[in-house]
PDB file of N, CA and C in Angstrom:
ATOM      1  N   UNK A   1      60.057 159.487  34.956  1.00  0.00           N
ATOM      2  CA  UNK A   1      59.935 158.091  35.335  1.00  0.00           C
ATOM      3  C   UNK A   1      61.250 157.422  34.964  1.00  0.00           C
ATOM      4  N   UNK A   2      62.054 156.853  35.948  1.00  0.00           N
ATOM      5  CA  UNK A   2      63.322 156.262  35.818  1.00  0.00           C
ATOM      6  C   UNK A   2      63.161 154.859  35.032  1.00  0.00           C
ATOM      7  N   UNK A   3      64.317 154.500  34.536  1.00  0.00           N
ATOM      8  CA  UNK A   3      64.301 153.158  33.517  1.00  0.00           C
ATOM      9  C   UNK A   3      63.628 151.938  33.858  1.00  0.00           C
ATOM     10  N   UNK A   4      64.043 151.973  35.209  1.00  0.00           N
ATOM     11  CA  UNK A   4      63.305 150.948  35.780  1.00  0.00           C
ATOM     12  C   UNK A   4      62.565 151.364  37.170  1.00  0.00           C
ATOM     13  N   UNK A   5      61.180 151.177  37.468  1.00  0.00           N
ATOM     14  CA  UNK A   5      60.558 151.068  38.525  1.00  0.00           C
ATOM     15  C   UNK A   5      59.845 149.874  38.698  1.00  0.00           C
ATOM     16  N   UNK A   6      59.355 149.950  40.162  1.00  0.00           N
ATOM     17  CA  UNK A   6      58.719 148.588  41.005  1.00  0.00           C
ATOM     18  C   UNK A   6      57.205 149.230  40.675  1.00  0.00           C
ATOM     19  N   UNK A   7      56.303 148.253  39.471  1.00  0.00           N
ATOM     20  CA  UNK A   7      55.009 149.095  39.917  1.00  0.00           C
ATOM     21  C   UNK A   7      53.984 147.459  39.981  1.00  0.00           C
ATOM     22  N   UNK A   8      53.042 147.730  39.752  1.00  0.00           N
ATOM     23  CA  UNK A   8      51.547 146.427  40.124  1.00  0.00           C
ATOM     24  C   UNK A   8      51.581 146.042  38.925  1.00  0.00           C
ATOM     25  N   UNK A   9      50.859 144.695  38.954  1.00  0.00           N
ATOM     26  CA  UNK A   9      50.434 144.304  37.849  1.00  0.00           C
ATOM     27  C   UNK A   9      50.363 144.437  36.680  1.00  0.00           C
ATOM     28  N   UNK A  10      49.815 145.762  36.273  1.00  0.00           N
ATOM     29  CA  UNK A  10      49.434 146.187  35.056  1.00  0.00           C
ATOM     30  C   UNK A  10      49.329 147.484  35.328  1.00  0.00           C
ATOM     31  N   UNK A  11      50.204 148.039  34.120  1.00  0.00           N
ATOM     32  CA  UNK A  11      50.698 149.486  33.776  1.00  0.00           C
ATOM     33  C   UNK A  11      50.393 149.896  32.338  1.00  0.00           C
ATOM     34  N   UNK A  12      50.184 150.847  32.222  1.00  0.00           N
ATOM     35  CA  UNK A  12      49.963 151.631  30.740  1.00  0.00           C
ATOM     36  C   UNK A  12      51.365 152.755  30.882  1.00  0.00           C
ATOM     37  N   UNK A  13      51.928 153.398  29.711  1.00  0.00           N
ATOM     38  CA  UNK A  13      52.438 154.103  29.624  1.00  0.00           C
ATOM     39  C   UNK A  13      52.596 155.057  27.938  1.00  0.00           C
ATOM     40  N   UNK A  14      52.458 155.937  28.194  1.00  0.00           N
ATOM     41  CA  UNK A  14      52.750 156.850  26.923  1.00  0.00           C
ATOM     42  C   UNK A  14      53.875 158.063  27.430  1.00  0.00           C
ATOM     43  N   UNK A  15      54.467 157.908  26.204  1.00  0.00           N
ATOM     44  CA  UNK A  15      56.056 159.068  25.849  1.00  0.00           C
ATOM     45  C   UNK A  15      55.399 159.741  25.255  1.00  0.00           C
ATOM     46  N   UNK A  16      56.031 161.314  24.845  1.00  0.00           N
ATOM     47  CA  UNK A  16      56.275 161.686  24.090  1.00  0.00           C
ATOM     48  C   UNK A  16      57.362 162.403  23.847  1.00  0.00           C
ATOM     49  N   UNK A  17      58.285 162.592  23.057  1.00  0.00           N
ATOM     50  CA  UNK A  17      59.514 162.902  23.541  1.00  0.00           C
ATOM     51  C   UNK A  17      60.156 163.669  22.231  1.00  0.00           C
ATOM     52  N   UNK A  18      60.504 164.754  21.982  1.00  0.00           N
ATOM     53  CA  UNK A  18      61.441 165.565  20.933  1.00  0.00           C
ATOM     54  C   UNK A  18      63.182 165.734  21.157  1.00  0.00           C
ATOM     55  N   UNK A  19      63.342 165.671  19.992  1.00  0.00           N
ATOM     56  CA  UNK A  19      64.640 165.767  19.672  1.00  0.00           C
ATOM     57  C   UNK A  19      65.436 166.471  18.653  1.00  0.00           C
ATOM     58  N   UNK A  20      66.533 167.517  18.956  1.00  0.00           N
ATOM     59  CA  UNK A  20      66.488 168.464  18.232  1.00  0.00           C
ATOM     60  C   UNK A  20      68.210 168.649  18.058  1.00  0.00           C
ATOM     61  N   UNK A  21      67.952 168.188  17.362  1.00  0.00           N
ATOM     62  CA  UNK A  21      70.260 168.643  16.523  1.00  0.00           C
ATOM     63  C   UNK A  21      70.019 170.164  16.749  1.00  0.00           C
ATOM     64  N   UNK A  22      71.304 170.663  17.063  1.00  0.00           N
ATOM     65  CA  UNK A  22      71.268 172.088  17.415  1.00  0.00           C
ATOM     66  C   UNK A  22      72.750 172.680  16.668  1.00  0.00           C
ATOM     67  N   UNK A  23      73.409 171.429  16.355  1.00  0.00           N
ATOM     68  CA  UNK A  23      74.771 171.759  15.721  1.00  0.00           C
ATOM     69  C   UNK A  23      75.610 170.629  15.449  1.00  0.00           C
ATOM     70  N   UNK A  24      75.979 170.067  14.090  1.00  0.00           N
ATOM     71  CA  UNK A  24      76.932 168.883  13.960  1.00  0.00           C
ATOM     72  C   UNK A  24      76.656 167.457  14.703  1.00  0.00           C
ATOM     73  N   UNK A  25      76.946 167.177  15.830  1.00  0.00           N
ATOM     74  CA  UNK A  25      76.907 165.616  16.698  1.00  0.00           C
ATOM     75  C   UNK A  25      75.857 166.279  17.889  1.00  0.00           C
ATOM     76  N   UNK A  26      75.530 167.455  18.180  1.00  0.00           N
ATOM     77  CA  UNK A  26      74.839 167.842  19.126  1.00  0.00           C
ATOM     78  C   UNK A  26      73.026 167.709  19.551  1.00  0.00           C
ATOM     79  N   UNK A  27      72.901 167.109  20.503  1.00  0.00           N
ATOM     80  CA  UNK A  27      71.213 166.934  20.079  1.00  0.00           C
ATOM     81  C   UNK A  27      70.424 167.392  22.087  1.00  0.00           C
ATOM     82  N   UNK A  28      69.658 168.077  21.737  1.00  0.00           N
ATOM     83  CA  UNK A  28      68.624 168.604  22.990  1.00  0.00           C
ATOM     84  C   UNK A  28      67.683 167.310  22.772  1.00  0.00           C
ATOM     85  N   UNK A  29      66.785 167.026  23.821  1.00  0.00           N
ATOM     86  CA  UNK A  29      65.993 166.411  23.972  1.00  0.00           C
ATOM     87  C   UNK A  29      64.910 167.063  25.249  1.00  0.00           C
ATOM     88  N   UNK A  30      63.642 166.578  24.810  1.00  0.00           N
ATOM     89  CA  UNK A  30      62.768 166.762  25.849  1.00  0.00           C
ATOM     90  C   UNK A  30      61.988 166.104  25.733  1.00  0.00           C
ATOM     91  N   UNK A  31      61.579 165.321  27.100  1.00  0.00           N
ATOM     92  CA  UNK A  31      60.876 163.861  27.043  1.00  0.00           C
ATOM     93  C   UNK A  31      59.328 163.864  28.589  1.00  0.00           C
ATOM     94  N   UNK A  32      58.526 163.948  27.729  1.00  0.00           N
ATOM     95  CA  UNK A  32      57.376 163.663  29.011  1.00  0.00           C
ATOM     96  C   UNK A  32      57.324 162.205  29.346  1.00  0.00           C
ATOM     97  N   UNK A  33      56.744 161.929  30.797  1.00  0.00           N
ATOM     98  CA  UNK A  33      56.057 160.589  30.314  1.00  0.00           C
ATOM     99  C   UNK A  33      54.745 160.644  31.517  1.00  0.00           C
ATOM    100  N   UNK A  34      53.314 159.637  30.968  1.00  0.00           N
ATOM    101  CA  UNK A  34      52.333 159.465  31.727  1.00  0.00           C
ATOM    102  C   UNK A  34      51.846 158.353  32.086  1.00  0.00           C
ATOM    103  N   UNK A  35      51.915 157.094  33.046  1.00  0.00           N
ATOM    104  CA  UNK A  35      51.172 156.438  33.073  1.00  0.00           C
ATOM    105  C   UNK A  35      50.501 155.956  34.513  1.00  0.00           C
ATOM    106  N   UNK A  36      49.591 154.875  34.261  1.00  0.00           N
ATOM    107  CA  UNK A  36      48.647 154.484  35.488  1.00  0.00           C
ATOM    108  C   UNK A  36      49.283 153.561  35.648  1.00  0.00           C
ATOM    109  N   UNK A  37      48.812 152.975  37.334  1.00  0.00           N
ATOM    110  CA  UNK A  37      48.837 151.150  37.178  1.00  0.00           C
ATOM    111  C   UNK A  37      48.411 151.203  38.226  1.00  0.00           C
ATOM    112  N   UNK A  38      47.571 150.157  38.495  1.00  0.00           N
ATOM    113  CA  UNK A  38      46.881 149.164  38.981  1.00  0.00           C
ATOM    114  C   UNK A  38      47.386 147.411  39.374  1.00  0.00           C
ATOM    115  N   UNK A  39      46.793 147.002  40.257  1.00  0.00           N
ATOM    116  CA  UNK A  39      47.082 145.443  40.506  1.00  0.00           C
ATOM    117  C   UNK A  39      46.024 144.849  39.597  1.00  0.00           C
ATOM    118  N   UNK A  40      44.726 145.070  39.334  1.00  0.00           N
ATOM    119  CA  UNK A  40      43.453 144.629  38.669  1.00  0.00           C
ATOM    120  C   UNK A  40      43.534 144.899  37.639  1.00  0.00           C
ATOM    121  N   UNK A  41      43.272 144.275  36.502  1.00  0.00           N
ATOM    122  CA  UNK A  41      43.594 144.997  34.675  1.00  0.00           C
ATOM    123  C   UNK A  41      42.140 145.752  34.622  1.00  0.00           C
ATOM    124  N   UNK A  42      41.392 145.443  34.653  1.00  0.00           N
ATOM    125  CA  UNK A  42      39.859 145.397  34.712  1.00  0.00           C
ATOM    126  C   UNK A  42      39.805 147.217  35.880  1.00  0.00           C
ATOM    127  N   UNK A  43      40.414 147.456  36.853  1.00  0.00           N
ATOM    128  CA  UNK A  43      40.164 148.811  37.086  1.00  0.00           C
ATOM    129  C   UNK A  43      41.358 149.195  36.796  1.00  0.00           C
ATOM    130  N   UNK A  44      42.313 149.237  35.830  1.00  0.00           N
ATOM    131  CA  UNK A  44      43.710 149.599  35.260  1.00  0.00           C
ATOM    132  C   UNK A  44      43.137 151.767  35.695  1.00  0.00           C
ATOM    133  N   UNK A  45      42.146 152.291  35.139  1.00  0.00           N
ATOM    134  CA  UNK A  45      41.935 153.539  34.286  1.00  0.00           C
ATOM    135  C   UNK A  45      41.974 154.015  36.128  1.00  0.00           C
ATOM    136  N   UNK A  46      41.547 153.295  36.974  1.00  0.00           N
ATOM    137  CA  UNK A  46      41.042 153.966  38.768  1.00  0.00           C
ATOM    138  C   UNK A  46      42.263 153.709  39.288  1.00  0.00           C
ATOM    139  N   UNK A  47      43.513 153.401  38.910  1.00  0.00           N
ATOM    140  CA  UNK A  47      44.873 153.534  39.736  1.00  0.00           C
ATOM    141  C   UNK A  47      45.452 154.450  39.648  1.00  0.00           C
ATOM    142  N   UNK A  48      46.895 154.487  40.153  1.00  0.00           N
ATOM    143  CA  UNK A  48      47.572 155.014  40.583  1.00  0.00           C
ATOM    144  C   UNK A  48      48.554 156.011  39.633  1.00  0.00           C
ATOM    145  N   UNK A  49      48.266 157.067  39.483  1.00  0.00           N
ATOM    146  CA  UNK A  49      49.120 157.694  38.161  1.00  0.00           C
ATOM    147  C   UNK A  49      50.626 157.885  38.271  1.00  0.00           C
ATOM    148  N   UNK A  50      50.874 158.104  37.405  1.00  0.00           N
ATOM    149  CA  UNK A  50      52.774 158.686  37.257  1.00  0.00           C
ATOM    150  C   UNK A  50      53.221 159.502  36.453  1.00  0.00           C
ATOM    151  N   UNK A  51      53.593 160.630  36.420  1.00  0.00           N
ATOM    152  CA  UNK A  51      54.350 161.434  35.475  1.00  0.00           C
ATOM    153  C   UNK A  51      55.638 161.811  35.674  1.00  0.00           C
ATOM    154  N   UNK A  52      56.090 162.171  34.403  1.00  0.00           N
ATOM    155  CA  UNK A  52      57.845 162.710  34.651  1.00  0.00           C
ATOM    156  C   UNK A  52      58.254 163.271  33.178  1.00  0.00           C
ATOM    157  N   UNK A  53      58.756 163.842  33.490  1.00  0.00           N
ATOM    158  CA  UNK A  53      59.677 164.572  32.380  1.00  0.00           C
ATOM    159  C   UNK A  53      61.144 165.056  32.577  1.00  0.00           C
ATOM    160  N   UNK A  54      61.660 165.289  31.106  1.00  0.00           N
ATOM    161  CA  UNK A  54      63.151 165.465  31.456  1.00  0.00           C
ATOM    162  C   UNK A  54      63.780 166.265  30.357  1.00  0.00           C
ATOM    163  N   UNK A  55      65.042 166.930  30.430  1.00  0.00           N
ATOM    164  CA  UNK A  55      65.707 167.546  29.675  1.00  0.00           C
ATOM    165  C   UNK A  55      67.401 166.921  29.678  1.00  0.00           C
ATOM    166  N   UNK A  56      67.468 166.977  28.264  1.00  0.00           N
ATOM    167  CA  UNK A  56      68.824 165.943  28.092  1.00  0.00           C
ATOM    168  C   UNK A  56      69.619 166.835  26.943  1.00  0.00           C
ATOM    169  N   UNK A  57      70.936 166.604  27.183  1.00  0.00           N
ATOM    170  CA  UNK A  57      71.488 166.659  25.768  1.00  0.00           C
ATOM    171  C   UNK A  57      72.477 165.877  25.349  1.00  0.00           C
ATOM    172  N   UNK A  58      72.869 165.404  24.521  1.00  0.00           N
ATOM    173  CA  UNK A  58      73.694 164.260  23.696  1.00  0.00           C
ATOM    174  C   UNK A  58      74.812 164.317  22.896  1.00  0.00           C
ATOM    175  N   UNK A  59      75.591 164.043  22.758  1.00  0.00           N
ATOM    176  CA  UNK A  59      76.604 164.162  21.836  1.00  0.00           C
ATOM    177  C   UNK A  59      76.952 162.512  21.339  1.00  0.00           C
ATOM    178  N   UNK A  60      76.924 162.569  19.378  1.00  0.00           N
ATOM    179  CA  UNK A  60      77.219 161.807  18.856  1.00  0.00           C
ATOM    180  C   UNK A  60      78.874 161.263  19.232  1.00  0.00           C
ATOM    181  N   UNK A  61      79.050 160.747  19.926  1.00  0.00           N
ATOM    182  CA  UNK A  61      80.703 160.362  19.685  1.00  0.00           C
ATOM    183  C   UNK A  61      81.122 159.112  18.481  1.00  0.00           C
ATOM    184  N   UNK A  62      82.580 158.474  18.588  1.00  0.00           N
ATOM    185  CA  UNK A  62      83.189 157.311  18.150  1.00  0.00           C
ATOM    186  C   UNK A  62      82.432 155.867  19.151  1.00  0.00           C
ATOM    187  N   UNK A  63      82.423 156.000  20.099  1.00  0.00           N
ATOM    188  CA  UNK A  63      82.339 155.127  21.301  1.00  0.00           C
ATOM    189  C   UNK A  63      80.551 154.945  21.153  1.00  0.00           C
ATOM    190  N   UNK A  64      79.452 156.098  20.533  1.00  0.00           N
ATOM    191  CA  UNK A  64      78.325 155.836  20.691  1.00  0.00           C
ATOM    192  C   UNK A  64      77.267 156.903  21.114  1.00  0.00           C
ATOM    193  N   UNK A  65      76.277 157.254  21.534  1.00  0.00           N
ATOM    194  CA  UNK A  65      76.003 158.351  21.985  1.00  0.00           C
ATOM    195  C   UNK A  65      76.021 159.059  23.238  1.00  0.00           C
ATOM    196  N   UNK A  66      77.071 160.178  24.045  1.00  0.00           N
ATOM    197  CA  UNK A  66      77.021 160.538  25.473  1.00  0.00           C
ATOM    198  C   UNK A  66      76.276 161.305  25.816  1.00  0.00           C
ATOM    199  N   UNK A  67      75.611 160.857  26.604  1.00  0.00           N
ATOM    200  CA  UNK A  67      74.188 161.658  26.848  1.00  0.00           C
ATOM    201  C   UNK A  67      74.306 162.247  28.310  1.00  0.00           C
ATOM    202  N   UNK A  68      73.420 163.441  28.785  1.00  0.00           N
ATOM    203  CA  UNK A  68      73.523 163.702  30.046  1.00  0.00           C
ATOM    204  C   UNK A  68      71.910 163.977  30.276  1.00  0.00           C
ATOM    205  N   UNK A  69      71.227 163.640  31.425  1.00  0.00           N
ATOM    206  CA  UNK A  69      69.710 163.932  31.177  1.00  0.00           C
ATOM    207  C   UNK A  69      69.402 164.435  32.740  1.00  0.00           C
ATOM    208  N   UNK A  70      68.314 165.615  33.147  1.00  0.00           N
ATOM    209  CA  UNK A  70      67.803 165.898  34.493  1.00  0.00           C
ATOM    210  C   UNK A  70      66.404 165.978  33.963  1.00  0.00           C
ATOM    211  N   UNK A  71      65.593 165.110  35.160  1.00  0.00           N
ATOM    212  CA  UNK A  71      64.140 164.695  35.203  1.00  0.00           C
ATOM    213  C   UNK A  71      63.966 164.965  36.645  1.00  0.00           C
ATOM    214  N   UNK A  72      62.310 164.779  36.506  1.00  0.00           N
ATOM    215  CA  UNK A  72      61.882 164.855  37.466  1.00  0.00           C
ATOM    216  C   UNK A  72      60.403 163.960  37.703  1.00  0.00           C
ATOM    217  N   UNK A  73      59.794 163.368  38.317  1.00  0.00           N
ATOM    218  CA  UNK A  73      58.420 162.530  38.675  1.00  0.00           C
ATOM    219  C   UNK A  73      57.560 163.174  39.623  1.00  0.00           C
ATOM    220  N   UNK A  74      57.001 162.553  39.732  1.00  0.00           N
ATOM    221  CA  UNK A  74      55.441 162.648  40.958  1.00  0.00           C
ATOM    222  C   UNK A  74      55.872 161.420  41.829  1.00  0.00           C
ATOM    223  N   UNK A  75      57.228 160.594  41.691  1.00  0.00           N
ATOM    224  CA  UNK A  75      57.787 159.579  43.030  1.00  0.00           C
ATOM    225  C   UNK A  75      58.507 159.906  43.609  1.00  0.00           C
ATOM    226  N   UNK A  76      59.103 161.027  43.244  1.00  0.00           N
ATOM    227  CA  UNK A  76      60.594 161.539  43.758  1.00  0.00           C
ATOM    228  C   UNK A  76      60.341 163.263  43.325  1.00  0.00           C
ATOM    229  N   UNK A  77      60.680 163.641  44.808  1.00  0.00           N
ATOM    230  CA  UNK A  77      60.550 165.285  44.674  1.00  0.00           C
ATOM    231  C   UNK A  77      61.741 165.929  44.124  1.00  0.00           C
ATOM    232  N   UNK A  78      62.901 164.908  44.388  1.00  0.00           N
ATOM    233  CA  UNK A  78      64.268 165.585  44.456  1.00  0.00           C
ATOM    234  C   UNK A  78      64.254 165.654  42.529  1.00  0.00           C
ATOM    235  N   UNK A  79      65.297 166.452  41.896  1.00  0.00           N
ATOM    236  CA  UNK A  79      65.705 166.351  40.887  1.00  0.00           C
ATOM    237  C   UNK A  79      67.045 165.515  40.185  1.00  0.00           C
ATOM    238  N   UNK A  80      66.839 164.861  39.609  1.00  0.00           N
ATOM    239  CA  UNK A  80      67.433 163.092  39.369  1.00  0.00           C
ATOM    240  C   UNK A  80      68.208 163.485  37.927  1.00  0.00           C
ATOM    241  N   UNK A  81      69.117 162.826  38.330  1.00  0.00           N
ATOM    242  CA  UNK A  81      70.427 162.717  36.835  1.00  0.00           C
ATOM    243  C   UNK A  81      70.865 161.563  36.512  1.00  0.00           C
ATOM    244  N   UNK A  82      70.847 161.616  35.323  1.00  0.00           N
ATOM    245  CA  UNK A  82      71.361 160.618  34.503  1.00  0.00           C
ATOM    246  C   UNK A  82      72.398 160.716  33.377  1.00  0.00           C
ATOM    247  N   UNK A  83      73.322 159.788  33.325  1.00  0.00           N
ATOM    248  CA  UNK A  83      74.044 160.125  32.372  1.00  0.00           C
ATOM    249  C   UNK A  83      74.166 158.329  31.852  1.00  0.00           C
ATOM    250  N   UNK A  84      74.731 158.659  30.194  1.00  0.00           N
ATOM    251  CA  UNK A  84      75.118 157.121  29.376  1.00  0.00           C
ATOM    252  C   UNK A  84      75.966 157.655  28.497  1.00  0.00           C
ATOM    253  N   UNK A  85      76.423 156.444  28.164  1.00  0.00           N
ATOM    254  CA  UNK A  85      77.580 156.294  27.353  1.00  0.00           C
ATOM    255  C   UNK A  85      77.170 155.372  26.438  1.00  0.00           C
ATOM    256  N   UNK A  86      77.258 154.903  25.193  1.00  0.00           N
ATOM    257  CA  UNK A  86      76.390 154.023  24.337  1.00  0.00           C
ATOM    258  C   UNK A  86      74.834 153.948  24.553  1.00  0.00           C
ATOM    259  N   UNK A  87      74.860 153.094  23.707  1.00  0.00           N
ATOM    260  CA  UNK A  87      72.963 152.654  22.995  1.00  0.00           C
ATOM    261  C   UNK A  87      72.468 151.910  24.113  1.00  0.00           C
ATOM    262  N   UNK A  88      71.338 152.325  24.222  1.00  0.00           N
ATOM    263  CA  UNK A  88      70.288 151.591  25.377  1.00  0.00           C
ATOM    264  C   UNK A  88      69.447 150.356  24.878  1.00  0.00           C
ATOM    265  N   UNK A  89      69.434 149.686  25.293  1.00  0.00           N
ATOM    266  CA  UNK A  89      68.864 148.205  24.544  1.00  0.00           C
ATOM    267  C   UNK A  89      67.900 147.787  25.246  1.00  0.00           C
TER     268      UNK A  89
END
């Protein structure tokens, strides 16, 4: 699930996500995510689901953390990249 999506009303969402130093400034990551949404709060649990997950890895720099990440969803078949440079706010 990308940083930002267009969804209804009312959304639930749960992460769960590990992170693993592998050497000095170096860090793996692996990140699920699950949620619903609905336009109605009241049938929130009978909408529309979403999942995604991803594999990243990071390096501590001077400048902040450079990260490189490939995911994938249930909105998008294709396989999606991301990369950052500093802290996400």
């Amino acid at each position: 699930i990308n940083h930002v999506e267009i969804l209804d009303n009312s959304v639930v969402v749960a992460r769960l996500q590990l992170r693993q130093r592998i050497a000095g400034n170096n860090y793996i990551t692996l990140t699920g995510n699950y949620g619903i949404h609905n336009n109605d709060f009241f049938h929130l649990l009978e909408g529309k689901s979403l999942w995604g997950g991803s594999l990243g890895y990071a390096y501590n720099s001077i400048a902040g953390p450079l990260s490189a990440t490939f995911g994938m969803s249930n909105r998008n078949s294709h396989l999606q990249f991301y990369m950052n440079l500093g802290f996400m706010f």
